[in-house]
C-alpha atoms as a PDB file:
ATOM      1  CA  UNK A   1      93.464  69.926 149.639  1.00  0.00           C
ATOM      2  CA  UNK A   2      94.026  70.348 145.984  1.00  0.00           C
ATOM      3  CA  UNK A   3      96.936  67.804 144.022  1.00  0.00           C
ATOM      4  CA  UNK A   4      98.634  67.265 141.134  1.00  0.00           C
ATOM      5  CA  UNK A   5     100.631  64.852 139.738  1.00  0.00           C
ATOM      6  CA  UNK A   6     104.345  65.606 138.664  1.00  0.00           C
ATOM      7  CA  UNK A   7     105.793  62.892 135.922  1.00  0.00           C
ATOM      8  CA  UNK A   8     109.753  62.909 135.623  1.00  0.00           C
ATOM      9  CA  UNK A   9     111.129  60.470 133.652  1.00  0.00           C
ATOM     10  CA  UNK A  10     114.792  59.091 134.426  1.00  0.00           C
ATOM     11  CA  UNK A  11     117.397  56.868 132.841  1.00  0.00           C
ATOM     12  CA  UNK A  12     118.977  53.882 134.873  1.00  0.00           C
ATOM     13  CA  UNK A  13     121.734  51.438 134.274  1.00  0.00           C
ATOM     14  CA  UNK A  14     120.609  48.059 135.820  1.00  0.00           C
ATOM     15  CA  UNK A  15     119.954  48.989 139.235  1.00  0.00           C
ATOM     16  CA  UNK A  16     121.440  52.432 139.365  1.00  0.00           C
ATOM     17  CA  UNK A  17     120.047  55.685 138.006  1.00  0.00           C
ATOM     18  CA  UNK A  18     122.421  57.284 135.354  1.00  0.00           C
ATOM     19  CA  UNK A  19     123.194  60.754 136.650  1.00  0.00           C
ATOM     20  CA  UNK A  20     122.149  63.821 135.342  1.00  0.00           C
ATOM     21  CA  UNK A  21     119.380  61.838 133.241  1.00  0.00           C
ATOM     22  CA  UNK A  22     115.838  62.580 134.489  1.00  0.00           C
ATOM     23  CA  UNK A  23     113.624  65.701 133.254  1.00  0.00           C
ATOM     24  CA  UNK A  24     110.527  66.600 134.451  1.00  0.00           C
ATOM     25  CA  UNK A  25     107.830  66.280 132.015  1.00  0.00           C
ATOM     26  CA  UNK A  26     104.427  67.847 132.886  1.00  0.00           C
ATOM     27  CA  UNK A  27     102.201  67.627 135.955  1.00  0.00           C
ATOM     28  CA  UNK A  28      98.537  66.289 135.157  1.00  0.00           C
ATOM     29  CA  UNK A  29      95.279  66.934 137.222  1.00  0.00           C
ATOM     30  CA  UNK A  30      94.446  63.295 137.786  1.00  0.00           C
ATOM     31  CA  UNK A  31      96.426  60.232 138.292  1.00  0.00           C
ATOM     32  CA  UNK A  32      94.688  58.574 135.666  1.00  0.00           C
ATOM     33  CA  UNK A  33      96.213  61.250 133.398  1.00  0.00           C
ATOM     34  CA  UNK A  34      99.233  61.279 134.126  1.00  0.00           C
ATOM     35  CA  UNK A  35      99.450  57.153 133.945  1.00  0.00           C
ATOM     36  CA  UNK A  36      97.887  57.236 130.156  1.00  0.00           C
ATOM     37  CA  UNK A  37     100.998  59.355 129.077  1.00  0.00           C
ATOM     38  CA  UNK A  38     103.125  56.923 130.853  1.00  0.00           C
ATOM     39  CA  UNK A  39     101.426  53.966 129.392  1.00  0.00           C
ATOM     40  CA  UNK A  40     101.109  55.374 125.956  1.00  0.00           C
ATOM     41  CA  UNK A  41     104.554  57.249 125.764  1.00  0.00           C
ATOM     42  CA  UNK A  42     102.693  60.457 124.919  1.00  0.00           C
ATOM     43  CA  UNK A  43     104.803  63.482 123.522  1.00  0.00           C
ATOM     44  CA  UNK A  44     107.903  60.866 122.864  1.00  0.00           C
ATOM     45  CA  UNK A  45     108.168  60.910 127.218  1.00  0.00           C
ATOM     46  CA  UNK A  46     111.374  57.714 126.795  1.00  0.00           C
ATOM     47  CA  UNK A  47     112.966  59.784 124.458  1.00  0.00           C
ATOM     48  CA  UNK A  48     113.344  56.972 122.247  1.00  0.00           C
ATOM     49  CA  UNK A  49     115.099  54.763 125.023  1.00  0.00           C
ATOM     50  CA  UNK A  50     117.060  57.745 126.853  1.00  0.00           C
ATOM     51  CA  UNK A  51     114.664  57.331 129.596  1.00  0.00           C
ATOM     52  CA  UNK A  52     113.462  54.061 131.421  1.00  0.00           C
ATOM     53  CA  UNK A  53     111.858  54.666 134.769  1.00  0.00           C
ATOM     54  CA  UNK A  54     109.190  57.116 135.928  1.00  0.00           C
ATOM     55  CA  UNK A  55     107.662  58.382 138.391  1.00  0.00           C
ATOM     56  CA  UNK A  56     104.268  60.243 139.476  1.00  0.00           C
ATOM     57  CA  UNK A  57     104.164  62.191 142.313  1.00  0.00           C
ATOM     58  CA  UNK A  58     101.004  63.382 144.041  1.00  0.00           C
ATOM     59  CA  UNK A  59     101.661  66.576 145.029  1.00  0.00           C
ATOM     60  CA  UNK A  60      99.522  69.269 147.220  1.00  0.00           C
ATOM     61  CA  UNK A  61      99.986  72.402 145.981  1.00  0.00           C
ATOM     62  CA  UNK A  62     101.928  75.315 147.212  1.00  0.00           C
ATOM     63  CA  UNK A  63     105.983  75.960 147.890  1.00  0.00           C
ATOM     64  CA  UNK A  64     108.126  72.897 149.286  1.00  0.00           C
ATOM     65  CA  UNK A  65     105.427  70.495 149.143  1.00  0.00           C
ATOM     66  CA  UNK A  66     106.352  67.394 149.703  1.00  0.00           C
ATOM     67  CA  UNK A  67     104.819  64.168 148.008  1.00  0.00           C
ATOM     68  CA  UNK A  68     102.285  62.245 149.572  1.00  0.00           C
ATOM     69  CA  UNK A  69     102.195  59.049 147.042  1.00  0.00           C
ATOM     70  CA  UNK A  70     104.703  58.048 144.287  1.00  0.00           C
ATOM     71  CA  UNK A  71     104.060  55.723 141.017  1.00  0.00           C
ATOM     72  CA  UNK A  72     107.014  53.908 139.618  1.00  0.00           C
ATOM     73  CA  UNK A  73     107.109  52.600 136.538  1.00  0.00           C
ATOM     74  CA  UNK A  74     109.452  50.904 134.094  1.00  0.00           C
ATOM     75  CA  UNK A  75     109.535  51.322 129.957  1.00  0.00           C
ATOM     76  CA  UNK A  76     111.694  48.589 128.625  1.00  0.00           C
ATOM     77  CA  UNK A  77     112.295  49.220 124.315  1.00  0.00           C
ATOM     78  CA  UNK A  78     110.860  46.861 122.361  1.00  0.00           C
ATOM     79  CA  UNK A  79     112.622  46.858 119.167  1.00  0.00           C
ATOM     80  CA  UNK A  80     112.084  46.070 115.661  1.00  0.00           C
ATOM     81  CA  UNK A  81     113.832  43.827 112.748  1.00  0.00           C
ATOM     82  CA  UNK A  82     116.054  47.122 112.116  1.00  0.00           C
ATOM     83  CA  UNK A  83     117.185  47.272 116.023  1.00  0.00           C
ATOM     84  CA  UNK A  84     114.866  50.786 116.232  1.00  0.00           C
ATOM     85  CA  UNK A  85     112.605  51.362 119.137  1.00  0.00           C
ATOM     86  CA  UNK A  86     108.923  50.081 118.002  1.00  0.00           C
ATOM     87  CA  UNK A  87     107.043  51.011 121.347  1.00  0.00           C
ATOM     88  CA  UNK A  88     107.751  49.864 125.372  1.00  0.00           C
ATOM     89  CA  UNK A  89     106.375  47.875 127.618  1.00  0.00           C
ATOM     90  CA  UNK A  90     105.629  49.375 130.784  1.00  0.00           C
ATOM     91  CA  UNK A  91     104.908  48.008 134.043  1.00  0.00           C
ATOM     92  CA  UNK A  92     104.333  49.595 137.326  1.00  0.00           C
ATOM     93  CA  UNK A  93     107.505  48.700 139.673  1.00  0.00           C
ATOM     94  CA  UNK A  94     108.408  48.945 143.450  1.00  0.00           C
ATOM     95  CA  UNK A  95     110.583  52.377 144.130  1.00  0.00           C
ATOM     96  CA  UNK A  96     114.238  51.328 143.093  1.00  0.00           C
ATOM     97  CA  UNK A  97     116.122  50.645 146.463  1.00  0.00           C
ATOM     98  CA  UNK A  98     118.949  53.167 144.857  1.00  0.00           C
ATOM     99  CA  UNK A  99     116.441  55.882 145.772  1.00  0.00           C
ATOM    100  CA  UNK A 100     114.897  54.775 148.842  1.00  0.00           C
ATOM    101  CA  UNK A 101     115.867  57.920 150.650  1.00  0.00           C
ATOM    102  CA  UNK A 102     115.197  60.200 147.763  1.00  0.00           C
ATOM    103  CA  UNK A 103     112.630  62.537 147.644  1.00  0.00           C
ATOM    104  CA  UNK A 104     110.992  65.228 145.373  1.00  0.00           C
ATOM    105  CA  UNK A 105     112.198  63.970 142.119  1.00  0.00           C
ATOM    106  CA  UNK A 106     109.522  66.473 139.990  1.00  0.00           C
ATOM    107  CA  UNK A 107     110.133  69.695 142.362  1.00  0.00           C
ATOM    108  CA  UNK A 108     113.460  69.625 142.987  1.00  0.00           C
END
């Protein structure tokens, strides 16, 4: 069965995700993809610190699919002398126990 993989990016306070902050951003062929635009903030994905968590979903295709892995990640600011954001560092995290019971973050 063919997959892609859905990034959505989200914002969270502490432990809690910030409502109405998360936009998906693109779906990618490959997992490997879709992690390099994660890892590399490609296209300005954090919004310069709006957003803080992602996650990739592997998706089959076709209507109401559901996902059959997620990727979590977090992008923490780093921040120059002038307090401005001068790139993140991202690490791959557990799913945040907030959404434990959440699914289909990229697909609505």
């Amino acid at each position: 069965m063919e997959t892609i993989f859905v990034l959505t990016v989200m914002a969270f306070d502490g432990d809690k995700p910030v409502r109405g902050r998360s936009r998906t951003w693109g779906w990618f062929p490959t997992l490997a993809q879709a992690e390099q635009t994660v890892k590399t903030n490609d296209a300005d994905i954090y919004e310069n610190g709006y957003y803080n968590v992602v996650v990739v979903e592997e998706m089959a295709w076709g209507s109401l699919a559901m996902a059959k892995a997620e990727h979590w990640y977090s992008a923490v600011a780093r921040l120059d002398d002038e307090r401005c954001v001068a790139g993140y560092t991202v690490t791959k995290i557990d799913k945040p126990a907030a959404l434990q019971n959440t699914v289909s973050f990229g697909m609505g």
